[in-house]
C-alpha atoms as a PDB file:
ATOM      1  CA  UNK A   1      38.605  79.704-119.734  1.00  0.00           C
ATOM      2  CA  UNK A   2      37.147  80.273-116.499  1.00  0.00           C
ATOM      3  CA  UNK A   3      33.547  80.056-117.851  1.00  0.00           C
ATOM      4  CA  UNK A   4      34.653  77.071-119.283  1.00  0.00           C
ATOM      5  CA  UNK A   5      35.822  75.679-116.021  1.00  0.00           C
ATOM      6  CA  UNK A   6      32.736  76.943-113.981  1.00  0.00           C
ATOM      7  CA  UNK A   7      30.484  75.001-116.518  1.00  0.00           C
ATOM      8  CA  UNK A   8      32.095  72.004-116.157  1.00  0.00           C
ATOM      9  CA  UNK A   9      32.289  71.756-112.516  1.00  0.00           C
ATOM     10  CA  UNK A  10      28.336  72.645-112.576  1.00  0.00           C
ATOM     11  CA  UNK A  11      28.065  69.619-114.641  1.00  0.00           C
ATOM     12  CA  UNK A  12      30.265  67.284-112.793  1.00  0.00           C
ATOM     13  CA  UNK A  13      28.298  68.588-108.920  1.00  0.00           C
ATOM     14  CA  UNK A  14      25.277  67.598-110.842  1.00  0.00           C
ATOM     15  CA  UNK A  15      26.605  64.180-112.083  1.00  0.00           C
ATOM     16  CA  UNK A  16      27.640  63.209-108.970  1.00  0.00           C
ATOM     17  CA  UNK A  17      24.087  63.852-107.582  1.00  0.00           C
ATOM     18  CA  UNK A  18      22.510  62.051-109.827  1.00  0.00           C
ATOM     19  CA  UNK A  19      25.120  59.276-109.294  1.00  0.00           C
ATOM     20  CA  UNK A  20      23.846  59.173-105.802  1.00  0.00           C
ATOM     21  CA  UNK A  21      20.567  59.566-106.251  1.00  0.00           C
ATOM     22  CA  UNK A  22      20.177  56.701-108.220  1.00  0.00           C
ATOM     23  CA  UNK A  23      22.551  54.868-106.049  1.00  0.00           C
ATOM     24  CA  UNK A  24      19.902  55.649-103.018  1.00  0.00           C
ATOM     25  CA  UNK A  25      17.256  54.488-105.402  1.00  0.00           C
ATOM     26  CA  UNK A  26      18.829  51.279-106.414  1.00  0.00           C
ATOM     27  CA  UNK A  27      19.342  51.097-102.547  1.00  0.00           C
ATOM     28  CA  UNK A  28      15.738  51.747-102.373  1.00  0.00           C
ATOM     29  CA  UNK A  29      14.516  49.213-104.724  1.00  0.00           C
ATOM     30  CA  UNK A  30      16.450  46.375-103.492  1.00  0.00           C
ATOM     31  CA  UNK A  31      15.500  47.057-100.065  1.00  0.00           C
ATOM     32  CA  UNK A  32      11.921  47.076-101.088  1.00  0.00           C
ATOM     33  CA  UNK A  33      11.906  44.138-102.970  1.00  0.00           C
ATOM     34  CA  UNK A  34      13.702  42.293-100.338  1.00  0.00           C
ATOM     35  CA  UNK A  35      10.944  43.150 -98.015  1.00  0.00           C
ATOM     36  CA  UNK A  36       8.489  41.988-100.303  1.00  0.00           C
ATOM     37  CA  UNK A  37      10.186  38.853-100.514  1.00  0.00           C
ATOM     38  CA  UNK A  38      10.352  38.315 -97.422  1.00  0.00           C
ATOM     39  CA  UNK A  39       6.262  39.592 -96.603  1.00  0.00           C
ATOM     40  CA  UNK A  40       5.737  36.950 -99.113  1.00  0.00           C
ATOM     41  CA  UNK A  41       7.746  33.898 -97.740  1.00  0.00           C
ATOM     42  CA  UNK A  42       5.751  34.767 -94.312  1.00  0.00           C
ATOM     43  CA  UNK A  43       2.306  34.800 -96.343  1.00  0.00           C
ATOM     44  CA  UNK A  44       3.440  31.633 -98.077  1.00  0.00           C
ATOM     45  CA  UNK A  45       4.688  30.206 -94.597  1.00  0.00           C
ATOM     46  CA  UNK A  46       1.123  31.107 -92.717  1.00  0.00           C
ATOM     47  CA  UNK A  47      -0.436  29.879 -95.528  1.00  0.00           C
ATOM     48  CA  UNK A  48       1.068  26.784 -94.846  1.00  0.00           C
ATOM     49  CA  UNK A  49       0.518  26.701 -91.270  1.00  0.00           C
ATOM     50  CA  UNK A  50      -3.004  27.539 -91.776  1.00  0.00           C
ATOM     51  CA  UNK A  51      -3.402  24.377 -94.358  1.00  0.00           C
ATOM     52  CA  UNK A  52      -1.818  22.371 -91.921  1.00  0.00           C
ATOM     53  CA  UNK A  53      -3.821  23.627 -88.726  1.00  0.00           C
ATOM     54  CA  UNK A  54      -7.036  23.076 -90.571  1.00  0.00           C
ATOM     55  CA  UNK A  55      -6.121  19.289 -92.282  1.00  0.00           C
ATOM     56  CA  UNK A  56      -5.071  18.553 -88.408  1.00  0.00           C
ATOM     57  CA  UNK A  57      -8.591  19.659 -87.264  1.00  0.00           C
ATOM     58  CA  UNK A  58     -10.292  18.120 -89.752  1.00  0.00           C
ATOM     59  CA  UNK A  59      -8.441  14.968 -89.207  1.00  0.00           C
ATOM     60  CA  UNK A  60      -9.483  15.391 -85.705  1.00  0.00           C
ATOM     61  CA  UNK A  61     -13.069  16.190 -86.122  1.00  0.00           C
ATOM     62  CA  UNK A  62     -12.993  12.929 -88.437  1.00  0.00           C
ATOM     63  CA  UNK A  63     -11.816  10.821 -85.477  1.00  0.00           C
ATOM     64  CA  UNK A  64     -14.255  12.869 -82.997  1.00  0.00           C
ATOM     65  CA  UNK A  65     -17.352  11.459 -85.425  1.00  0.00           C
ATOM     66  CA  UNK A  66     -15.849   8.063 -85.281  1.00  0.00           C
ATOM     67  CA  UNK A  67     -15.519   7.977 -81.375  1.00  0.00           C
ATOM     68  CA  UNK A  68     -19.386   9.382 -81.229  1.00  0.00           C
ATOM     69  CA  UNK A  69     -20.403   6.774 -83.079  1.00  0.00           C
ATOM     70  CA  UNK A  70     -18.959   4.002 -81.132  1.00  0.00           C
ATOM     71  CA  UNK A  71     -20.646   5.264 -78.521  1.00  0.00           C
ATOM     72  CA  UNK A  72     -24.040   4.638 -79.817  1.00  0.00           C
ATOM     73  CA  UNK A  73     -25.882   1.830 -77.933  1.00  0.00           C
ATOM     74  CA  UNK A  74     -29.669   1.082 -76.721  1.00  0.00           C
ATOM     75  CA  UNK A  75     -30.417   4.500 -74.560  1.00  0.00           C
ATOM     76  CA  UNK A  76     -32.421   6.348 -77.131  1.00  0.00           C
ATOM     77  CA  UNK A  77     -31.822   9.861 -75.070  1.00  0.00           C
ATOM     78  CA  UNK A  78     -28.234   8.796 -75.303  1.00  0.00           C
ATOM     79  CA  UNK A  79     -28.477   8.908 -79.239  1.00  0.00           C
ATOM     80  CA  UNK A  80     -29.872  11.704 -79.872  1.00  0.00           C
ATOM     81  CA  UNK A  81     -27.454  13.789 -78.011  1.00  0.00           C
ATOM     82  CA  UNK A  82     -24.826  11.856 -79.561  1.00  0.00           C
ATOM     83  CA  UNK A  83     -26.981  12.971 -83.521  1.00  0.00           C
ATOM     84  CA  UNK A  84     -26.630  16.736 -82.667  1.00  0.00           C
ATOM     85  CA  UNK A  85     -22.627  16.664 -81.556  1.00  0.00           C
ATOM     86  CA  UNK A  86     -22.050  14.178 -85.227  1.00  0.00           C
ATOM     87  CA  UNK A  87     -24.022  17.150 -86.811  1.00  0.00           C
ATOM     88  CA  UNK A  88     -22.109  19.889 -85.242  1.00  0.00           C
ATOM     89  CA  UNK A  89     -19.194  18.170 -86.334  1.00  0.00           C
ATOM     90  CA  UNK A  90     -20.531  18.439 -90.055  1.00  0.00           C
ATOM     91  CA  UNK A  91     -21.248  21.613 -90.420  1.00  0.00           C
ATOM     92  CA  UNK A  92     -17.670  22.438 -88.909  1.00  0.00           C
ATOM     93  CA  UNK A  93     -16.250  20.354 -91.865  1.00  0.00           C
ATOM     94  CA  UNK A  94     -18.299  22.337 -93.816  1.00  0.00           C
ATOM     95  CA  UNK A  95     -16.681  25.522 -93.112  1.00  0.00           C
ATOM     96  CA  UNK A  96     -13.545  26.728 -95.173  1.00  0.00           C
ATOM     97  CA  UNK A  97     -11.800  27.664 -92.912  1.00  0.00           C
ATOM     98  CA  UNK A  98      -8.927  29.930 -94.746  1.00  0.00           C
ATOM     99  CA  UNK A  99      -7.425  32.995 -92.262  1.00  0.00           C
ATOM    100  CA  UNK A 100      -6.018  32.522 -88.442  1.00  0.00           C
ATOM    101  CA  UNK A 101      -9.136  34.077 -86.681  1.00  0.00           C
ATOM    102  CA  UNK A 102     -11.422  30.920 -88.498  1.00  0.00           C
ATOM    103  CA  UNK A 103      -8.739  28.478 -87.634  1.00  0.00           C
ATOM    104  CA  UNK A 104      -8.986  29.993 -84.081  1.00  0.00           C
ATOM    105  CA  UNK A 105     -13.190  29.537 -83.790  1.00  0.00           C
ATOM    106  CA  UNK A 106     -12.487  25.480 -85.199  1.00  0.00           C
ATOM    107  CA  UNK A 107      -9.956  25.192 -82.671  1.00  0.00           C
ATOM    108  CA  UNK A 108     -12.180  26.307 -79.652  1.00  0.00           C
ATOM    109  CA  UNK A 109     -15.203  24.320 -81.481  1.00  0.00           C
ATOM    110  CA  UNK A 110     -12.849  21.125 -81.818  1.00  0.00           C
ATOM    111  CA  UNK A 111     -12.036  21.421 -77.819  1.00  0.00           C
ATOM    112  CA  UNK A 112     -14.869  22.149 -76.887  1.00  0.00           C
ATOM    113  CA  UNK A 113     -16.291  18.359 -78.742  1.00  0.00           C
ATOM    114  CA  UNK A 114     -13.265  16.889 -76.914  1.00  0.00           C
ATOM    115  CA  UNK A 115     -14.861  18.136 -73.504  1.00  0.00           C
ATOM    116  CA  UNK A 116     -18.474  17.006 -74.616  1.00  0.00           C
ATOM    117  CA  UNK A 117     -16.747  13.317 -75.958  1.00  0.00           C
ATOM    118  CA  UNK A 118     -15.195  12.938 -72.224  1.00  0.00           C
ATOM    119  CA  UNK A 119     -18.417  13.419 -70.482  1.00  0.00           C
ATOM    120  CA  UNK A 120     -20.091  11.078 -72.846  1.00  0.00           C
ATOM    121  CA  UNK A 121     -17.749   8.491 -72.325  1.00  0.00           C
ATOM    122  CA  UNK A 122     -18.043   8.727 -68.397  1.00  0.00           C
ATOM    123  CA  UNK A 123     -22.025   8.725 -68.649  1.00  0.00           C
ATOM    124  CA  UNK A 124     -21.745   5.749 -71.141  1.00  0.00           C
ATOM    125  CA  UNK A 125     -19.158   3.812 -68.673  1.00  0.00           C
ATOM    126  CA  UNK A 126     -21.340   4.293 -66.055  1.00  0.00           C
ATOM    127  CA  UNK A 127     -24.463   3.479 -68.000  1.00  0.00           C
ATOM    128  CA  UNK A 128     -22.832   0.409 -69.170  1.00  0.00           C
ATOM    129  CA  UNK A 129     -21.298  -0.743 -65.456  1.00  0.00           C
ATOM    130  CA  UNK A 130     -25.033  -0.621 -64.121  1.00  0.00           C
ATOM    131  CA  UNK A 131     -26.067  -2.256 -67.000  1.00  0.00           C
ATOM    132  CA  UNK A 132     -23.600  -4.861 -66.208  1.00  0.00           C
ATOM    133  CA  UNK A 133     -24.462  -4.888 -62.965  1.00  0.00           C
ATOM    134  CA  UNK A 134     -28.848  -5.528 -63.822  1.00  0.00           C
ATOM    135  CA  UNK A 135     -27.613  -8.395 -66.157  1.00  0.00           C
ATOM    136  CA  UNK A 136     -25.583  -9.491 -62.783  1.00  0.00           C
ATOM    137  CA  UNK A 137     -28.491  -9.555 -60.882  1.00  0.00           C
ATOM    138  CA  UNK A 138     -31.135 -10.558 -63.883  1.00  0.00           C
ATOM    139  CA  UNK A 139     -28.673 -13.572 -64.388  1.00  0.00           C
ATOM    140  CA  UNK A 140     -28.818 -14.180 -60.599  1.00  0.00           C
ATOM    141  CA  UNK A 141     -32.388 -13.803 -60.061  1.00  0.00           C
ATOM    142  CA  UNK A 142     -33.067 -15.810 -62.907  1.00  0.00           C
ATOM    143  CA  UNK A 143     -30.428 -18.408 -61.802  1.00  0.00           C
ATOM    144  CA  UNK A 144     -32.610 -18.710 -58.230  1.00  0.00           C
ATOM    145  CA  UNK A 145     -35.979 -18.754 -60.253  1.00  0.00           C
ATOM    146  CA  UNK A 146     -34.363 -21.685 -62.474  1.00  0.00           C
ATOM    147  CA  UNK A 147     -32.629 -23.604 -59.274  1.00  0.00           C
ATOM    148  CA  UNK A 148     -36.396 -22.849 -57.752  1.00  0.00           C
ATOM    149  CA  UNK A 149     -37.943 -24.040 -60.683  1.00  0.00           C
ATOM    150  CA  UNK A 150     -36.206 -26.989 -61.200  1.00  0.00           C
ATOM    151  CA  UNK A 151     -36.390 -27.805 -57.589  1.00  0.00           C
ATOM    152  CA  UNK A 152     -40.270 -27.580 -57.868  1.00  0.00           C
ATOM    153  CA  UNK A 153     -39.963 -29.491 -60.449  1.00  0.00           C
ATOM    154  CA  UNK A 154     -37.971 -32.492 -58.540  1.00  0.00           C
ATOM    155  CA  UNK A 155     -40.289 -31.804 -55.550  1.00  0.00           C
ATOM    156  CA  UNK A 156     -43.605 -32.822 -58.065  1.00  0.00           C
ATOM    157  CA  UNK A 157     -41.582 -35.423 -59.451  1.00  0.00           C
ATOM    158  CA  UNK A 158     -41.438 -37.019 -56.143  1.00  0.00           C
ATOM    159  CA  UNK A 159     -44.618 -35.681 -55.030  1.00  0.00           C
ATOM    160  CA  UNK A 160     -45.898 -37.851 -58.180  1.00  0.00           C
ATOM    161  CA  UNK A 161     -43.699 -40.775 -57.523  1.00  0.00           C
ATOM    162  CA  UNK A 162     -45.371 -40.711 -54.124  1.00  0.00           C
ATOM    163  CA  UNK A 163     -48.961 -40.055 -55.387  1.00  0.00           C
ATOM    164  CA  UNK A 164     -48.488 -43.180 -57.191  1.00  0.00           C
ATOM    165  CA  UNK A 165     -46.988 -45.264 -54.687  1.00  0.00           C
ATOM    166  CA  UNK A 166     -49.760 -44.037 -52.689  1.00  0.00           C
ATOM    167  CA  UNK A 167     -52.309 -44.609 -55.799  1.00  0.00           C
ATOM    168  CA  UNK A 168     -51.128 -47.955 -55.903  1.00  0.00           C
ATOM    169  CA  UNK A 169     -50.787 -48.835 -52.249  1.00  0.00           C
ATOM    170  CA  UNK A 170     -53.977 -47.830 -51.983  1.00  0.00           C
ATOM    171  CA  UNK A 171     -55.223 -50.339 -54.889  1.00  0.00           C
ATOM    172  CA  UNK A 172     -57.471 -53.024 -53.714  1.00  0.00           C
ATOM    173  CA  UNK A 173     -56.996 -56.630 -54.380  1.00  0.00           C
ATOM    174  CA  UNK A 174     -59.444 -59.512 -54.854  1.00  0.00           C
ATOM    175  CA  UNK A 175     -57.781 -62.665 -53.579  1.00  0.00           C
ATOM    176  CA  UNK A 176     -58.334 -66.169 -53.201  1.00  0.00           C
ATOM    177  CA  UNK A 177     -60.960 -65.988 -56.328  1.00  0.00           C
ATOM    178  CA  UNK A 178     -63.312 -68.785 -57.299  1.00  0.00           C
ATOM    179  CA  UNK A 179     -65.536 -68.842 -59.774  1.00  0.00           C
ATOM    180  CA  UNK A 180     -68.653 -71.929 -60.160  1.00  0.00           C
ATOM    181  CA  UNK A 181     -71.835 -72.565 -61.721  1.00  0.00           C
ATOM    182  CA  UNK A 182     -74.528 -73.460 -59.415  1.00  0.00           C
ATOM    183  CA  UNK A 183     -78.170 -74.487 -59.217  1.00  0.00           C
ATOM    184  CA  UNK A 184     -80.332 -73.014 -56.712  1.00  0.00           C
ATOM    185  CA  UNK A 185     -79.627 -74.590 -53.589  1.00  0.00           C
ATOM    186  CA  UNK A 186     -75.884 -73.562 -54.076  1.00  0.00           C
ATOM    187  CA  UNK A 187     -74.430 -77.207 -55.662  1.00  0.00           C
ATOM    188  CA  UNK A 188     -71.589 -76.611 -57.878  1.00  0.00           C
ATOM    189  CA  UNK A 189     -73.121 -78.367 -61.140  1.00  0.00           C
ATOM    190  CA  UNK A 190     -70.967 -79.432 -64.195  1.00  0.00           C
ATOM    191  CA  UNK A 191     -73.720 -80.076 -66.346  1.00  0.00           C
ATOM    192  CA  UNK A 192     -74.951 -76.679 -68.602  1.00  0.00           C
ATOM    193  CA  UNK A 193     -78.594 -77.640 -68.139  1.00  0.00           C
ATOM    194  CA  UNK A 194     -78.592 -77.382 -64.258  1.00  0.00           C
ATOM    195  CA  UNK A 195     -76.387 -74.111 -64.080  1.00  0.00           C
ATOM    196  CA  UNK A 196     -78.886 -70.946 -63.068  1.00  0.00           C
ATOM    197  CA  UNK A 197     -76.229 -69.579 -61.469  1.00  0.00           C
ATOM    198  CA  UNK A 198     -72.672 -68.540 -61.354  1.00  0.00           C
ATOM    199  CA  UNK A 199     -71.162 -67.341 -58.167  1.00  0.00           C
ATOM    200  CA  UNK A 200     -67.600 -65.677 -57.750  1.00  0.00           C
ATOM    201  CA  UNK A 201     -66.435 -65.584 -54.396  1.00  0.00           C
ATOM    202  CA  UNK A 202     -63.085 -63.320 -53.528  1.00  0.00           C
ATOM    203  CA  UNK A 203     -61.424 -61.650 -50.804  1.00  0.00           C
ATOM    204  CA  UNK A 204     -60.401 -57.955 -50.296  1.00  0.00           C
ATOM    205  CA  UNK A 205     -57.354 -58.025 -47.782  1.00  0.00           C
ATOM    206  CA  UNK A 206     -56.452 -55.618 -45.171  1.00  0.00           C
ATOM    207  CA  UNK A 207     -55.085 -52.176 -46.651  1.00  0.00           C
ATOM    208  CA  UNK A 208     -54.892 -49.373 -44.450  1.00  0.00           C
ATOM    209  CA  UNK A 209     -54.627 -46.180 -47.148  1.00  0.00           C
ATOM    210  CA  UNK A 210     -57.334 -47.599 -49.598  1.00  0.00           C
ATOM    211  CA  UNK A 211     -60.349 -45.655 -49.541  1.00  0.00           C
ATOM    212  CA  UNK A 212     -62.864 -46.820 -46.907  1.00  0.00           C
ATOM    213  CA  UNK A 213     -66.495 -46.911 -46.895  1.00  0.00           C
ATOM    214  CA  UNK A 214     -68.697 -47.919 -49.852  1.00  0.00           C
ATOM    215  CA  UNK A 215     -67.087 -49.551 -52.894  1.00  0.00           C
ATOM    216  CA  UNK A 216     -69.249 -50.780 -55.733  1.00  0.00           C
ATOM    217  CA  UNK A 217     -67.341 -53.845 -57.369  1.00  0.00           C
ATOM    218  CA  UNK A 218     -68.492 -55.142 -60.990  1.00  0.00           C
ATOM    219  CA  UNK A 219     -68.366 -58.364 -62.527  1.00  0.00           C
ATOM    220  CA  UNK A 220     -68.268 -58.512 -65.733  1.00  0.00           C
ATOM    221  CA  UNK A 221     -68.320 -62.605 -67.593  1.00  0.00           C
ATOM    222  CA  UNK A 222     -67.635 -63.232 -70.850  1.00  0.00           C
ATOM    223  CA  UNK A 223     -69.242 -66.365 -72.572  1.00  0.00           C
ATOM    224  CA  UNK A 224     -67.796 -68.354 -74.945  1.00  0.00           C
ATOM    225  CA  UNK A 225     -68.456 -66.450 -77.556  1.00  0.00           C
ATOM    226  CA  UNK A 226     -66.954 -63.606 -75.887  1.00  0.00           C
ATOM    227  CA  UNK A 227     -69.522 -61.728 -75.151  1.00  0.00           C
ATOM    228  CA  UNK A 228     -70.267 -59.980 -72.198  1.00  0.00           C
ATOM    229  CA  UNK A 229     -73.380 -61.381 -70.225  1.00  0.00           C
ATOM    230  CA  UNK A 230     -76.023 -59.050 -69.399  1.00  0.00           C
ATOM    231  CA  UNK A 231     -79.542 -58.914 -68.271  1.00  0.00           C
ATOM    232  CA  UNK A 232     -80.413 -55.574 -69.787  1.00  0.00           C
ATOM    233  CA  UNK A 233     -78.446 -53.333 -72.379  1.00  0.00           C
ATOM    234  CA  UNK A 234     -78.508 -50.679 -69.441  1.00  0.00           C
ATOM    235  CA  UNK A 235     -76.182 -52.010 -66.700  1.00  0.00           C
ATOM    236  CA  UNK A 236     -72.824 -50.139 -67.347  1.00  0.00           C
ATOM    237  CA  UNK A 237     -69.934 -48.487 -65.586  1.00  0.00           C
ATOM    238  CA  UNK A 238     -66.878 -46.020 -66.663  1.00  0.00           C
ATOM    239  CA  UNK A 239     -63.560 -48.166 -67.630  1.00  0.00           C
ATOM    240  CA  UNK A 240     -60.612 -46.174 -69.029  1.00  0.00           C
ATOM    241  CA  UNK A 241     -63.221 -43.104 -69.869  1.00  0.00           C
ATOM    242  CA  UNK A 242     -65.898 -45.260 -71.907  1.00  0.00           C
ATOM    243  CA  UNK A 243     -68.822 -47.193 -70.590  1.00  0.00           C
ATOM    244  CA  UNK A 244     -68.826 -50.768 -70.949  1.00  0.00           C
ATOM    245  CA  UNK A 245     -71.449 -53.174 -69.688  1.00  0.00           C
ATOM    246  CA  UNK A 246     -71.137 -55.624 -66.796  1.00  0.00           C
ATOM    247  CA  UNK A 247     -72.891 -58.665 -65.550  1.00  0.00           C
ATOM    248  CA  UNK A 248     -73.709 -57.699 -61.938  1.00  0.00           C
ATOM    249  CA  UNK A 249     -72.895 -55.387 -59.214  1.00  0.00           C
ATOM    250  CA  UNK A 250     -72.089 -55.204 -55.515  1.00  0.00           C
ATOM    251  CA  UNK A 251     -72.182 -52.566 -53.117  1.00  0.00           C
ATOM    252  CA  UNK A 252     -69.584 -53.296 -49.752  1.00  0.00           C
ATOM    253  CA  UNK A 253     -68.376 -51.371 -47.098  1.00  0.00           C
ATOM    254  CA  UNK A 254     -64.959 -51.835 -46.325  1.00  0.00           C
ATOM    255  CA  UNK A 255     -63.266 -50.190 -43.257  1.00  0.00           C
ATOM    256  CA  UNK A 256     -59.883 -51.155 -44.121  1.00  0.00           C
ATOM    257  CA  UNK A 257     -59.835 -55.072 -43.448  1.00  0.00           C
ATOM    258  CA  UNK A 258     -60.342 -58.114 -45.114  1.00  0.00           C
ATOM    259  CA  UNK A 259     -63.849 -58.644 -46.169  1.00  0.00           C
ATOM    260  CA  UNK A 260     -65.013 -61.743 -47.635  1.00  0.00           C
ATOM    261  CA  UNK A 261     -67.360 -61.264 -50.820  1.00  0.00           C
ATOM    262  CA  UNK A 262     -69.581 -62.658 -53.374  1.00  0.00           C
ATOM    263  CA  UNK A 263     -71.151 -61.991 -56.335  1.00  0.00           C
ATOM    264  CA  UNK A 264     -74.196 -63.723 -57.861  1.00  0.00           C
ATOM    265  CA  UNK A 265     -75.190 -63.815 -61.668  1.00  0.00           C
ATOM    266  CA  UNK A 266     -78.860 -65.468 -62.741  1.00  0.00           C
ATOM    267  CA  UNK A 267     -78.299 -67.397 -66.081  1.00  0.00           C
ATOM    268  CA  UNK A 268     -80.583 -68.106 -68.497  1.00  0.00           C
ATOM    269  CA  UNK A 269     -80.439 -71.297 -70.924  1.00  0.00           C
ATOM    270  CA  UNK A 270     -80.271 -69.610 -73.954  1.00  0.00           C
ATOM    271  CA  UNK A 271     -77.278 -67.795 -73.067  1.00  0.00           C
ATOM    272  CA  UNK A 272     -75.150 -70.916 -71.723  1.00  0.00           C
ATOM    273  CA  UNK A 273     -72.751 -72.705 -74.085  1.00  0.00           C
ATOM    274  CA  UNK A 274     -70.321 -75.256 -73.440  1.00  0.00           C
ATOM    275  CA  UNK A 275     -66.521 -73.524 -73.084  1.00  0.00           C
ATOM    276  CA  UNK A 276     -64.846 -71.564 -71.221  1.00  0.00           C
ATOM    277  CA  UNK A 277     -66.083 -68.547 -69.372  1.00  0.00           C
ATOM    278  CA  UNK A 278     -63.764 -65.540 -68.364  1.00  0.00           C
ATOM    279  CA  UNK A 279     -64.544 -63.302 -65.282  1.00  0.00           C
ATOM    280  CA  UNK A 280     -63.545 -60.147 -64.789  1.00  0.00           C
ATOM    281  CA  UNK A 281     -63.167 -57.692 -61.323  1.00  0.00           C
ATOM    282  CA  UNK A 282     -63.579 -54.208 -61.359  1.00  0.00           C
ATOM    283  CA  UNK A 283     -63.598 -51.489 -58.455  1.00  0.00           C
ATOM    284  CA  UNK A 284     -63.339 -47.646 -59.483  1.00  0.00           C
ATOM    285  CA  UNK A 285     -62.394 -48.185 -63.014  1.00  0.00           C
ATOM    286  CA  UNK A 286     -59.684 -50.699 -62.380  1.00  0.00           C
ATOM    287  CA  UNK A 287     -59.555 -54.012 -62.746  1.00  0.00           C
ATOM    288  CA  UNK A 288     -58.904 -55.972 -59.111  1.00  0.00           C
ATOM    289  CA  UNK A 289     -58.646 -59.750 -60.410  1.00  0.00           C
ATOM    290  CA  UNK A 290     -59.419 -62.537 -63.144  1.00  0.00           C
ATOM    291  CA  UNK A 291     -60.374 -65.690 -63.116  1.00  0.00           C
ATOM    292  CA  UNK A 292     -62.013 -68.620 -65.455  1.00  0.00           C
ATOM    293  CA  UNK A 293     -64.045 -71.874 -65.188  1.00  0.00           C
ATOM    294  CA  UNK A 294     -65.265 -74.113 -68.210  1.00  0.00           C
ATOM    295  CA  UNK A 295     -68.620 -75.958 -68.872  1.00  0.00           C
ATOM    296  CA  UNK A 296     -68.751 -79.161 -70.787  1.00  0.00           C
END
């Protein structure tokens, strides 16, 4: 009986080990397990942090190559810097960025953009103020070379107007013209067959700004037939840029004053007609007076 007993209590110490030992090791377990939960809910939580931190960079890298871009404008050295921070900015959103330290080199990458942004936006600011500033001045230079330019302009408008006046001031006049036929002796004649002459007689008044000195003054008469009556095919003179002939020629001096003149033409009877005959004044080009006288 006291065997008995001995073997039993050996067997009951030895239960109640085991009892606790896989009470400790249930203890064990959970404890582990809980740990591993909660390892994993922090691997699941960076996991999400790190998602997050690298959509927010890429977001911002997105809206860092947007800003370069606006930037973009006519200064070519301007551009070009502005092509190799858009391509650093691609190959960053090429990386996959998946653990803290890679988050960590996109972060100092991504400020380090901001920095280079700022400084681009100051040079571009002040690149665009002195722009502003030449088109300023361009504007107002070219406003003073216009207001010159159109003042030049009114200044030969008026210089013209005054040429002209003066052109025409200095125009001379024949007055007081009459035309006759003649005979020899200087008797007006009426009859055809004892004109050998005709004589126009005219006077150039006083004009102070015409041209003084010699003036050559042509006559030219026009039969009634209209044709021009000449001696020779060779007598001409310039009228309106063409040469046209004329009947007879006189060479004056005028100083300015009135000069009394007269011009003679030698008929022949072949050329005399009954009708009217036209005469015609010229001096430099320009016709000076007109007159008429008719033959029966």
């Amino acid at each position: 009986m006291t065997e008995q007993n001995s073997v039993t209590k050996k067997r009951t110490g030895l239960n109640i080990v085991l009892a606790v030992f896989f009470v400790v090791l249930a203890g064990a377990i959970i404890y582990l397990l809980t740990e591993l939960s909660s390892e994993k809910k922090d691997a699941n939580e960076m996991r999400a942090t790190l998602e997050m931190q690298k959509e927010n960079l890429t977001r911002e890298l997105n809206e860092l190559n947007t800003s370069f871009n606006k930037l973009r404008g006519d200064n070519e050295s301007m551009n070009q810097r502005l092509d190799q921070e858009k391509q650093k900015i691609q190959e960053l959103l090429a990386i996959k960025a998946s653990n803290a330290k890679k988050i960590q080199i996109y972060e100092k990458e991504v400020t380090s953009l901001r920095s280079v942004l700022k400084s681009y936006i100051i040079q571009v600011d002040s690149l665009n103020r002195a722009n502003l500033q030449l088109r300023a001045e361009n504007k107002d230079v070219k406003d003073r070379f216009n207001e010159a330019k159109n003042t030049n302009k009114q200044l030969e408008e008026v210089n013209k107007n005054l040429q002209g006046k003066v052109e025409m001031a200095a125009v001379l006049k024949a007055l007081s013209i009459v035309a006759e036929p003649i005979d020899d002796k200087g008797n007006v004649q009426k009859k055809i067959k004892k004109v050998q002459k005709i004589r126009v007689c005219f006077n150039l008044g006083d004009n102070a700004v015409a041209k003084k000195g010699a003036r050559k003054i042509y006559m030219c008469i026009a039969n009634p037939s209209q044709r021009i009556m000449v001696k020779s095919g060779t007598e001409t003179f310039t009228r309106d840029g063409s040469l046209v002939p004329y009947s007879a020629m006189r060479e004056v001096e005028y100083e300015g004053t009135s000069l009394e003149v007269c011009i003679f033409y030698e008929t022949s009877p072949e050329e005399m007609a009954p009708g009217t005959y036209y005469i015609d004044l010229y001096l430099d080009g320009s016709q000076i007076g007109t007159t008429s006288f008719s033959l029966k």
